[in-house]
PDB file of N, CA and C in Angstrom:
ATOM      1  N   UNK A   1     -68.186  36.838  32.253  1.00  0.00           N
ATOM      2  CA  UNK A   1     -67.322  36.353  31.201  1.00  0.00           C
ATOM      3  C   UNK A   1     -67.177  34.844  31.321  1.00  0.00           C
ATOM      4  N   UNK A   2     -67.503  33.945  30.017  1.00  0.00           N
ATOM      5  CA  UNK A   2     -67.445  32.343  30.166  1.00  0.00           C
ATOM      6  C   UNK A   2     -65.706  32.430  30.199  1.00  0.00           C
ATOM      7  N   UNK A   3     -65.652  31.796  30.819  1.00  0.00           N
ATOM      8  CA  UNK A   3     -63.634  30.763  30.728  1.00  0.00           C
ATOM      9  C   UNK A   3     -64.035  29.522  30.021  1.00  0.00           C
ATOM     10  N   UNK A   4     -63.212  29.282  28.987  1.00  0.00           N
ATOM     11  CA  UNK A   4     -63.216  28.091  28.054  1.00  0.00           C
ATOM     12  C   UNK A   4     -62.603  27.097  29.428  1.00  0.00           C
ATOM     13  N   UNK A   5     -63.515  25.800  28.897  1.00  0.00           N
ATOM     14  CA  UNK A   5     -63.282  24.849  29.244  1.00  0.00           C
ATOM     15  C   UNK A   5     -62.000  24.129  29.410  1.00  0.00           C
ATOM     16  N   UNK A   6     -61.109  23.799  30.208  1.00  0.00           N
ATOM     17  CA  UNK A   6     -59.957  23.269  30.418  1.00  0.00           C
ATOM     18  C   UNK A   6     -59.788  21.780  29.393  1.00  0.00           C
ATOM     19  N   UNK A   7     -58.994  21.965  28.304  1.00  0.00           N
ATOM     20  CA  UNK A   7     -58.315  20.828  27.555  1.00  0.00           C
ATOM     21  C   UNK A   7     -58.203  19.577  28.457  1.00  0.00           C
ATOM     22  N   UNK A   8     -57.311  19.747  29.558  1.00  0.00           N
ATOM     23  CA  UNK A   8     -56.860  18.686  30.225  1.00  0.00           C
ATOM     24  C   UNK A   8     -58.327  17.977  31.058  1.00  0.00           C
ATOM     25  N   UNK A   9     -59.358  18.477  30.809  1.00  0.00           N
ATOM     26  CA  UNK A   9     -60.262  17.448  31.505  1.00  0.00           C
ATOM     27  C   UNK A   9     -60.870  16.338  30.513  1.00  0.00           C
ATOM     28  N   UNK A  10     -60.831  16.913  29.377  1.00  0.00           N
ATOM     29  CA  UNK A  10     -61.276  15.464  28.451  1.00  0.00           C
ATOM     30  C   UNK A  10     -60.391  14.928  28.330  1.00  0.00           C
ATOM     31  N   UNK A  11     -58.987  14.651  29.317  1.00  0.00           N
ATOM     32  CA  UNK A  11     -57.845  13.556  29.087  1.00  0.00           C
ATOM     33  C   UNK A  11     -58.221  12.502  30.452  1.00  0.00           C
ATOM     34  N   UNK A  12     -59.211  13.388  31.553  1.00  0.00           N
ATOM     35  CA  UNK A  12     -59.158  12.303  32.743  1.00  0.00           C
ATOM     36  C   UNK A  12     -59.351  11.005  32.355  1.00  0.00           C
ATOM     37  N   UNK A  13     -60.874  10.807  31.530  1.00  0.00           N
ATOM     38  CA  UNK A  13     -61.110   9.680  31.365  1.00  0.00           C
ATOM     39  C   UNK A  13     -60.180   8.787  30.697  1.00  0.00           C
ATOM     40  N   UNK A  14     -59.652   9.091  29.838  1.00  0.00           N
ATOM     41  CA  UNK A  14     -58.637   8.203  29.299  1.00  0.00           C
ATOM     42  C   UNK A  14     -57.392   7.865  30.247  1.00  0.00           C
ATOM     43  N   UNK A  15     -56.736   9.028  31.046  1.00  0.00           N
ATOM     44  CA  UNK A  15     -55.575   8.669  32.149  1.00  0.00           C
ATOM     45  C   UNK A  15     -56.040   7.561  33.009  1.00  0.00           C
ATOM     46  N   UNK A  16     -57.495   7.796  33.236  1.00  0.00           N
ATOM     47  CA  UNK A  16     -58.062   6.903  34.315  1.00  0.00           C
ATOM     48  C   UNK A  16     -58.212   5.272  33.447  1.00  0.00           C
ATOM     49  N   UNK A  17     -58.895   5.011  32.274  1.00  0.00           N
ATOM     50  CA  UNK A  17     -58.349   4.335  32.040  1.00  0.00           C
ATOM     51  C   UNK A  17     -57.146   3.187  31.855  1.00  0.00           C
ATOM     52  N   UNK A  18     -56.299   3.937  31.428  1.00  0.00           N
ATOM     53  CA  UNK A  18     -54.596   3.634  31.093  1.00  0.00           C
ATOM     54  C   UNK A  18     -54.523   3.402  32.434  1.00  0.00           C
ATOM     55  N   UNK A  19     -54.623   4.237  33.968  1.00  0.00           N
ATOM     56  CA  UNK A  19     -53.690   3.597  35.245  1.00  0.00           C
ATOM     57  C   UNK A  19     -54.623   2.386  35.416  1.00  0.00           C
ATOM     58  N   UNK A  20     -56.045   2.172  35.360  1.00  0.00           N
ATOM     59  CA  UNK A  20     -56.303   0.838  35.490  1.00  0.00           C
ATOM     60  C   UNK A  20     -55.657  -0.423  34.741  1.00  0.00           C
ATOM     61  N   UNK A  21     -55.787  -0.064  33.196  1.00  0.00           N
ATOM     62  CA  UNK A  21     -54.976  -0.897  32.500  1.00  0.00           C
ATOM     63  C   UNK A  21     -53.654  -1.475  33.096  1.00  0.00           C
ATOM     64  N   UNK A  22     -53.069  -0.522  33.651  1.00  0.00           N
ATOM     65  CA  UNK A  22     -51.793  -0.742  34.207  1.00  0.00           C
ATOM     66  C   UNK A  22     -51.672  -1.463  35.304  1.00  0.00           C
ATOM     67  N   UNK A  23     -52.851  -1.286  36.226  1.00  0.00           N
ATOM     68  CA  UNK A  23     -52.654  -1.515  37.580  1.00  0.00           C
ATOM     69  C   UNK A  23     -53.480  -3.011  37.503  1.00  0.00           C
ATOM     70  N   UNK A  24     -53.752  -3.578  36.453  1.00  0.00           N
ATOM     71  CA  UNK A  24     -54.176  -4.819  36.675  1.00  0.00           C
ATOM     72  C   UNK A  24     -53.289  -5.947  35.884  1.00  0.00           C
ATOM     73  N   UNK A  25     -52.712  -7.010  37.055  1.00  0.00           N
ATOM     74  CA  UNK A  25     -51.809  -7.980  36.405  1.00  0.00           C
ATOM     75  C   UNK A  25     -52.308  -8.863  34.991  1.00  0.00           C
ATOM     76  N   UNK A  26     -51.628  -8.883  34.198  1.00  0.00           N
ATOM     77  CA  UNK A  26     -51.669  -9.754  33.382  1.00  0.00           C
ATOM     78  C   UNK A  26     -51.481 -11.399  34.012  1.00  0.00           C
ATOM     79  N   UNK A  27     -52.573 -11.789  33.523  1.00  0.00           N
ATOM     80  CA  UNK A  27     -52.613 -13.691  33.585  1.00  0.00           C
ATOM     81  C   UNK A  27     -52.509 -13.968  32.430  1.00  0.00           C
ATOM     82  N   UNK A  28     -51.617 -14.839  32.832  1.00  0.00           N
ATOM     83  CA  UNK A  28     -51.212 -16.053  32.036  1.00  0.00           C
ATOM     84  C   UNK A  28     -52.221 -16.974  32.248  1.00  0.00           C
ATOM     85  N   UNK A  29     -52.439 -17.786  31.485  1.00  0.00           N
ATOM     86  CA  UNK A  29     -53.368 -19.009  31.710  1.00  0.00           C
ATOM     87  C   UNK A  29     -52.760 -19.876  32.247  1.00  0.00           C
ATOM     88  N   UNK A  30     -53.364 -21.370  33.471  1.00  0.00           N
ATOM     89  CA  UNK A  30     -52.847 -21.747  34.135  1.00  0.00           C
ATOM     90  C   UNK A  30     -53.479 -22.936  33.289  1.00  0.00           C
ATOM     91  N   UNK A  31     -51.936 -24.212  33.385  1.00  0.00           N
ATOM     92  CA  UNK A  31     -52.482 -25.379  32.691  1.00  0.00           C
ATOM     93  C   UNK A  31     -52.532 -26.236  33.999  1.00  0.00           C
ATOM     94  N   UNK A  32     -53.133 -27.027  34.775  1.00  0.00           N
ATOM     95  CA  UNK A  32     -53.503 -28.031  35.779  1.00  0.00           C
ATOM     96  C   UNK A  32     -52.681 -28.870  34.953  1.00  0.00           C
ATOM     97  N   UNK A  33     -52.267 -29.407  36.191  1.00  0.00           N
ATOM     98  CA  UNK A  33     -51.612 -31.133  35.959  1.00  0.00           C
ATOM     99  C   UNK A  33     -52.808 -32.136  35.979  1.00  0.00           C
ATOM    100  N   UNK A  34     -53.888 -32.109  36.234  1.00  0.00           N
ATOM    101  CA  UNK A  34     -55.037 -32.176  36.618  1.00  0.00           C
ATOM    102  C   UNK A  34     -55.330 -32.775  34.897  1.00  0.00           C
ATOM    103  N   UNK A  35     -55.351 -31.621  34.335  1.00  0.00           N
ATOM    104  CA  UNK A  35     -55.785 -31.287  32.876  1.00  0.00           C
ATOM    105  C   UNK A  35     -54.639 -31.462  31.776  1.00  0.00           C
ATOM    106  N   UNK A  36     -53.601 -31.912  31.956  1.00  0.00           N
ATOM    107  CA  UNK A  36     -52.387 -31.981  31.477  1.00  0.00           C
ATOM    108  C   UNK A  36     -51.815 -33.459  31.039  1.00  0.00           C
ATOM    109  N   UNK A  37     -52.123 -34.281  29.680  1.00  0.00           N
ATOM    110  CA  UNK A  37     -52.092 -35.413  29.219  1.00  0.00           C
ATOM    111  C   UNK A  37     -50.482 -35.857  29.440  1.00  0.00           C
ATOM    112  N   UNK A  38     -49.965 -36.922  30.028  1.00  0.00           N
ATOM    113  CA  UNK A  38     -48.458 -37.427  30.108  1.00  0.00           C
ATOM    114  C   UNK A  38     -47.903 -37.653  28.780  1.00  0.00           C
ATOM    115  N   UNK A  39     -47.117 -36.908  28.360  1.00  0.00           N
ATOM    116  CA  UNK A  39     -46.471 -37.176  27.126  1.00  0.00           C
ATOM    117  C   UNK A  39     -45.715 -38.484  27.042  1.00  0.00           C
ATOM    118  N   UNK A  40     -46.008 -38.824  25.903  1.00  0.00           N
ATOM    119  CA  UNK A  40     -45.502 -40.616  24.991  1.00  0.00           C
ATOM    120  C   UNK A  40     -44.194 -40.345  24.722  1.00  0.00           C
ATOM    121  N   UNK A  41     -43.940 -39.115  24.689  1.00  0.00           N
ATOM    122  CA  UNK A  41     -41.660 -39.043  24.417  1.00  0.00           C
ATOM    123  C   UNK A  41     -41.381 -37.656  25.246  1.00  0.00           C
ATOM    124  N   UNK A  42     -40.656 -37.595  25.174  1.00  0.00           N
ATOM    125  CA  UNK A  42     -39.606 -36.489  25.745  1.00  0.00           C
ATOM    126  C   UNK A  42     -38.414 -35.866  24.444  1.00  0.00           C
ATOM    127  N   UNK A  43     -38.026 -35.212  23.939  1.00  0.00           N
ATOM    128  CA  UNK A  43     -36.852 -35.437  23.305  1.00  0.00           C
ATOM    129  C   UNK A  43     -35.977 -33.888  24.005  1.00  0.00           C
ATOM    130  N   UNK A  44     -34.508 -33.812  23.987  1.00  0.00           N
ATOM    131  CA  UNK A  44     -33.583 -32.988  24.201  1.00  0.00           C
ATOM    132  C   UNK A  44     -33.426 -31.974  22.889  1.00  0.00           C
ATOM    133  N   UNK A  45     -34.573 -31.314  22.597  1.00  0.00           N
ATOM    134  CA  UNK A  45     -34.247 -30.823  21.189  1.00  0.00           C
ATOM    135  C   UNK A  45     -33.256 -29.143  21.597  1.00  0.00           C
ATOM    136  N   UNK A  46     -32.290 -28.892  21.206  1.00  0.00           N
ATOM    137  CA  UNK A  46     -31.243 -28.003  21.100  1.00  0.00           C
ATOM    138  C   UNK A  46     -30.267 -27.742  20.353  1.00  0.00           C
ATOM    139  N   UNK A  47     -28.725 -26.608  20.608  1.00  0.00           N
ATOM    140  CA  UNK A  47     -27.505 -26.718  20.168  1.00  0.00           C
ATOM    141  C   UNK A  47     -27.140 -27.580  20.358  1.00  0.00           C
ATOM    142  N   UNK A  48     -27.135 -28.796  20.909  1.00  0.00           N
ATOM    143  CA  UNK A  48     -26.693 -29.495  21.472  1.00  0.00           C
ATOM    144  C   UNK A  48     -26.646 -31.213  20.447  1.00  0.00           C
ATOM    145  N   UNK A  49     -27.503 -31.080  20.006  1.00  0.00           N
ATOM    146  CA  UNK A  49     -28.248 -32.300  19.286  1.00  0.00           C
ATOM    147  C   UNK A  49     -26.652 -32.693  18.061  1.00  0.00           C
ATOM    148  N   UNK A  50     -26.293 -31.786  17.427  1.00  0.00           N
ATOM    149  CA  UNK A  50     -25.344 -31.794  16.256  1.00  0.00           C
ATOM    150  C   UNK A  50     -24.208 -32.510  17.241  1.00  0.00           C
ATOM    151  N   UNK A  51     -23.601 -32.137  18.028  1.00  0.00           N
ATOM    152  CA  UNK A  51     -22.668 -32.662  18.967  1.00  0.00           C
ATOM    153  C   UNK A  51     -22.874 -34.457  19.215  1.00  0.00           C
ATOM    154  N   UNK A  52     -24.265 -34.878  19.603  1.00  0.00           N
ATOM    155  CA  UNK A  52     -24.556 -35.724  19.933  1.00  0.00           C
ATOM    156  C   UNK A  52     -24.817 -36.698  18.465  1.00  0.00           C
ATOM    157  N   UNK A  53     -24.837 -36.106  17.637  1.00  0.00           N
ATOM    158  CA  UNK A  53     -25.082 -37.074  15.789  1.00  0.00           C
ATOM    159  C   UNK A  53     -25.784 -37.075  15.373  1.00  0.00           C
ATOM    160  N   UNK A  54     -27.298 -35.893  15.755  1.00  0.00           N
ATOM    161  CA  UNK A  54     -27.789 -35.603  14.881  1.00  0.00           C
ATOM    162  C   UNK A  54     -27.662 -35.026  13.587  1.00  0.00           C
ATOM    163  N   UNK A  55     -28.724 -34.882  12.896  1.00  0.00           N
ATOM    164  CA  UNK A  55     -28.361 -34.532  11.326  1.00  0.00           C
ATOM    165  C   UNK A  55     -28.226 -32.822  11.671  1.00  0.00           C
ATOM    166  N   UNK A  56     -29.057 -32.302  12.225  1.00  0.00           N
ATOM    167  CA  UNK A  56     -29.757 -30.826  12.578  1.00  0.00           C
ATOM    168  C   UNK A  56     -29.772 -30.283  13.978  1.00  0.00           C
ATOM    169  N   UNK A  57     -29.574 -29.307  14.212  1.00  0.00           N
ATOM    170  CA  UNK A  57     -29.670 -29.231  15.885  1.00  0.00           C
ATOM    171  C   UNK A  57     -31.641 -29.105  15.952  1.00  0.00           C
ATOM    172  N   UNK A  58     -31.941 -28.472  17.211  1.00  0.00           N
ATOM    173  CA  UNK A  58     -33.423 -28.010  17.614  1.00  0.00           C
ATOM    174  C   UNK A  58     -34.350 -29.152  16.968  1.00  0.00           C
ATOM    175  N   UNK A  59     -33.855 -30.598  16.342  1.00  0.00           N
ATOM    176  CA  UNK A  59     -34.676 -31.215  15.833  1.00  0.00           C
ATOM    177  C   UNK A  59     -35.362 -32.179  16.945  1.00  0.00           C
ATOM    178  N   UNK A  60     -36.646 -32.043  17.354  1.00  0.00           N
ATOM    179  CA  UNK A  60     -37.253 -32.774  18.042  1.00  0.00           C
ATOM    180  C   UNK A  60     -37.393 -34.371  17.136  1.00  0.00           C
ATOM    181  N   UNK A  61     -37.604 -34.772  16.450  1.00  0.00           N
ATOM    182  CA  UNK A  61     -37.601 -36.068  15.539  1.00  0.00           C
ATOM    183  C   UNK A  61     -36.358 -36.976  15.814  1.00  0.00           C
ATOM    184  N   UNK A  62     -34.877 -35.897  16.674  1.00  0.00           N
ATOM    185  CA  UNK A  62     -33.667 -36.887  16.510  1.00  0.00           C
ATOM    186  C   UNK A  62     -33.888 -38.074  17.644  1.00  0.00           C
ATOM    187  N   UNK A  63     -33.781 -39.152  17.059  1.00  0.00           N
ATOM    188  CA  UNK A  63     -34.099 -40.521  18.294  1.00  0.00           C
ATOM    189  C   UNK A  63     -32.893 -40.307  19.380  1.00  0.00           C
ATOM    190  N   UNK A  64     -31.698 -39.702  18.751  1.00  0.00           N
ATOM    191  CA  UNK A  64     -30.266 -40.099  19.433  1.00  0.00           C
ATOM    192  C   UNK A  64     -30.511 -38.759  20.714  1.00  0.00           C
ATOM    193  N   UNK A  65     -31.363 -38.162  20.934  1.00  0.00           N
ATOM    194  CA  UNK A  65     -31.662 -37.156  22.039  1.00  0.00           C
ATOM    195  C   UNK A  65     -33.287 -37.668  22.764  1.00  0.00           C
ATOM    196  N   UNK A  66     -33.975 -38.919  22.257  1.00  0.00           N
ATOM    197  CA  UNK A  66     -34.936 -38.994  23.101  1.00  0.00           C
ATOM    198  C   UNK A  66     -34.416 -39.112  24.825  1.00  0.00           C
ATOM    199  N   UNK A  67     -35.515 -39.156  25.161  1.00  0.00           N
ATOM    200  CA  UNK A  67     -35.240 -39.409  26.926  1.00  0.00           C
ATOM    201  C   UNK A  67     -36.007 -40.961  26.925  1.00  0.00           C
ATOM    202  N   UNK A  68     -35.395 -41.457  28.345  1.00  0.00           N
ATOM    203  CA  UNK A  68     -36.644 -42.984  28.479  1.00  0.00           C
ATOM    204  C   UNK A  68     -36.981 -42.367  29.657  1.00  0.00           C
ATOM    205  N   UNK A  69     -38.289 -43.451  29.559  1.00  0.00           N
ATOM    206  CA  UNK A  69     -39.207 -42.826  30.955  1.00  0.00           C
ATOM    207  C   UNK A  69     -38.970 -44.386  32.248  1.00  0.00           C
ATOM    208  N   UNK A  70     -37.979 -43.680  33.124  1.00  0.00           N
ATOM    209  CA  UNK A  70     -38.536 -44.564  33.955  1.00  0.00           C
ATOM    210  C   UNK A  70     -39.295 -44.787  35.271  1.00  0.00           C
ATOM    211  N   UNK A  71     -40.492 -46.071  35.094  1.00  0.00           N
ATOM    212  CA  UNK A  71     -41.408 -45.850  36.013  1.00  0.00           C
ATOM    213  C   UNK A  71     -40.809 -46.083  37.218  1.00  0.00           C
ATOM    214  N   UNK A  72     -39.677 -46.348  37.722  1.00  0.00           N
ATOM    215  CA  UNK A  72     -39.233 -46.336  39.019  1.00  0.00           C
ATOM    216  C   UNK A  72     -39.955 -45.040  40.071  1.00  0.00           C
ATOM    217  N   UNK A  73     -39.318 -44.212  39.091  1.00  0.00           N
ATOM    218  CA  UNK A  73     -38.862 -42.763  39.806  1.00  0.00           C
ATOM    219  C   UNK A  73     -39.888 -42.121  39.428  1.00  0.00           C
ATOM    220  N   UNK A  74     -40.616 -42.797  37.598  1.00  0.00           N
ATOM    221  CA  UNK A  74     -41.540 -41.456  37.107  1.00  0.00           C
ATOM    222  C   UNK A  74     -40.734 -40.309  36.711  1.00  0.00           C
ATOM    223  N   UNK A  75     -39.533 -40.694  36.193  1.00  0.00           N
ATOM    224  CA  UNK A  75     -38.974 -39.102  35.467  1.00  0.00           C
ATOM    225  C   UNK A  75     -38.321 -39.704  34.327  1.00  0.00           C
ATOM    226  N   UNK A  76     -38.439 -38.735  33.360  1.00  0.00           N
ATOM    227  CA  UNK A  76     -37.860 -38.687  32.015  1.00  0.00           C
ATOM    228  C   UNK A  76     -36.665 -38.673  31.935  1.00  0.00           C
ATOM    229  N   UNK A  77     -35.773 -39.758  31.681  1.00  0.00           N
ATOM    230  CA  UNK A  77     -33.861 -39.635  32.001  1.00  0.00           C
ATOM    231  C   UNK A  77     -33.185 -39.690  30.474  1.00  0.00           C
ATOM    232  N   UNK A  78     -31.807 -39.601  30.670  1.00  0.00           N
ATOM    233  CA  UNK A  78     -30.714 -39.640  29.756  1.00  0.00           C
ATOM    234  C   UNK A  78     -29.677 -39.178  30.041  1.00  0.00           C
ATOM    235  N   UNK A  79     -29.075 -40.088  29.068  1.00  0.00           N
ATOM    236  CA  UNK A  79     -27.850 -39.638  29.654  1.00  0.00           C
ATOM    237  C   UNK A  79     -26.780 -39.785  28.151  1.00  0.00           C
ATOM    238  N   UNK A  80     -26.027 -38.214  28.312  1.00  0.00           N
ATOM    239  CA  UNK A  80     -25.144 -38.033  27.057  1.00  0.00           C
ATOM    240  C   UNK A  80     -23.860 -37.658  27.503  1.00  0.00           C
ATOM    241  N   UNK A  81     -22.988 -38.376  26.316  1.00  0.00           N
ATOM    242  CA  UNK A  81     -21.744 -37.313  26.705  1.00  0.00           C
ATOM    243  C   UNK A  81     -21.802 -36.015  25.602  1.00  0.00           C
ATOM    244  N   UNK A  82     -21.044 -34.720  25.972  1.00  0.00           N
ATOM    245  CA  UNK A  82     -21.198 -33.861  25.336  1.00  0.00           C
ATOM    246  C   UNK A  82     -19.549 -33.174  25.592  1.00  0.00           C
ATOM    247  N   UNK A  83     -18.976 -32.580  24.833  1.00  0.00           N
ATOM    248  CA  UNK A  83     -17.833 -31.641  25.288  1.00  0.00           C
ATOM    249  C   UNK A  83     -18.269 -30.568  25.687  1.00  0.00           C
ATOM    250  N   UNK A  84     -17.676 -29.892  27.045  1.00  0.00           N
ATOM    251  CA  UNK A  84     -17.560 -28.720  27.594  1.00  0.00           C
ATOM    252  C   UNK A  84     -17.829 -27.702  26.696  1.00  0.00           C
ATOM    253  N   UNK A  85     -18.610 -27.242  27.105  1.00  0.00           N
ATOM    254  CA  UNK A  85     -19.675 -26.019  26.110  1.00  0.00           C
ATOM    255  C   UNK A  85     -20.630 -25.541  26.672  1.00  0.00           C
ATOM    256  N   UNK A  86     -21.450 -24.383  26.487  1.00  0.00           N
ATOM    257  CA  UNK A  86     -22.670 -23.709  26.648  1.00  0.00           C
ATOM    258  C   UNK A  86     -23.666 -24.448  25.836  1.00  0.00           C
ATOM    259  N   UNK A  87     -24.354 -24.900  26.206  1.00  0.00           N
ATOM    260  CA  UNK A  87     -25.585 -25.421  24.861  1.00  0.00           C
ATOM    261  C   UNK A  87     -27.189 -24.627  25.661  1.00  0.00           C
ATOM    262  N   UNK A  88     -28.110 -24.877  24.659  1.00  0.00           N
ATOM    263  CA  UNK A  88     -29.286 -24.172  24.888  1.00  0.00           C
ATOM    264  C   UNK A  88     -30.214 -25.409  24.495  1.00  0.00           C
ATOM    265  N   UNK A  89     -31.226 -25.660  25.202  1.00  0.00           N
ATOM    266  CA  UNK A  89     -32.226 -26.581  24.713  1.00  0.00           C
ATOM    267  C   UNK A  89     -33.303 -26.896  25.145  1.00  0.00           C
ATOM    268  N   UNK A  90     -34.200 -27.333  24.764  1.00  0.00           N
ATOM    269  CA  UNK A  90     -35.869 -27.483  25.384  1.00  0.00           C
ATOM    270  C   UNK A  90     -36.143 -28.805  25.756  1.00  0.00           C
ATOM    271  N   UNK A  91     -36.628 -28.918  26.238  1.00  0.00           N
ATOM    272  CA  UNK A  91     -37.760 -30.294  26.234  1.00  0.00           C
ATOM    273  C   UNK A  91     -38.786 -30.636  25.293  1.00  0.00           C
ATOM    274  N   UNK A  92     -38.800 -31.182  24.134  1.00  0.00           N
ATOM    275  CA  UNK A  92     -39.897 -31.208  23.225  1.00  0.00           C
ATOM    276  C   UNK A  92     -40.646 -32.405  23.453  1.00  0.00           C
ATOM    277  N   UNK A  93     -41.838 -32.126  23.658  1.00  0.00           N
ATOM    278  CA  UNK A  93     -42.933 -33.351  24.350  1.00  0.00           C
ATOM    279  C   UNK A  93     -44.105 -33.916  23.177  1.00  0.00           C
ATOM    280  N   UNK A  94     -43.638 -35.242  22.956  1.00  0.00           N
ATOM    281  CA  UNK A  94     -44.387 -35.639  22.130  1.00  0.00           C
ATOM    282  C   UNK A  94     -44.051 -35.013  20.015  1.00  0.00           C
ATOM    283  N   UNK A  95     -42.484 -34.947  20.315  1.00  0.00           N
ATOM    284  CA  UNK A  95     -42.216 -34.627  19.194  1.00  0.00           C
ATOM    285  C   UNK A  95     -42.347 -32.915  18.510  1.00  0.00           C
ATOM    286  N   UNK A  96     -43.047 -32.434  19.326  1.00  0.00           N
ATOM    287  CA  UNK A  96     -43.202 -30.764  18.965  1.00  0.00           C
ATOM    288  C   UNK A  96     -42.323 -30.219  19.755  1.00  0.00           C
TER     289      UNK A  96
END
């Protein structure tokens, strides 16, 4: 008497699949400083920007949130006053 073939074996290949899928890390791509052009501005773009007199918050374009670069140290500075608050904000390099 034949016994039908077991369902669950045309799933190995695919399980086996999927745990590899799984079991291999995702990369991110790595940017080198090496390979990495020094940005011409810095700006503080955030919640934060409206506080400080911008027109808009998150606007990278506002001058009144650029940073200066100084070559002393080689770091991007500023300095604001702000009232006591939570704010959220990026670094936008080169205006983006």
């Amino acid at each position: 008497m034949n016994r039908p073939r077991h369902r669950w074996l045309t799933l190995i290949p695919m399980v086996t699949l999927l745990i590899a899928a799984l079991a291999s890390p995702l990369r991110a791509p790595v940017a080198l400083a090496a390979n990495t052009p020094n940005p011409t501005s810095v700006t503080i773009a955030g919640s934060l920007q409206s506080e400080l007199g911008c027109s808009d918050d998150w606007d990278p374009g506002c001058a009144t949130s650029h940073l200066a670069y100084d070559t002393g140290d080689d770091v991007w500075q500023g300095t604001f006053a702000l009232p006591a608050a939570s704010f959220e904000y990026k670094a936008a390099l080169n205006g983006n």
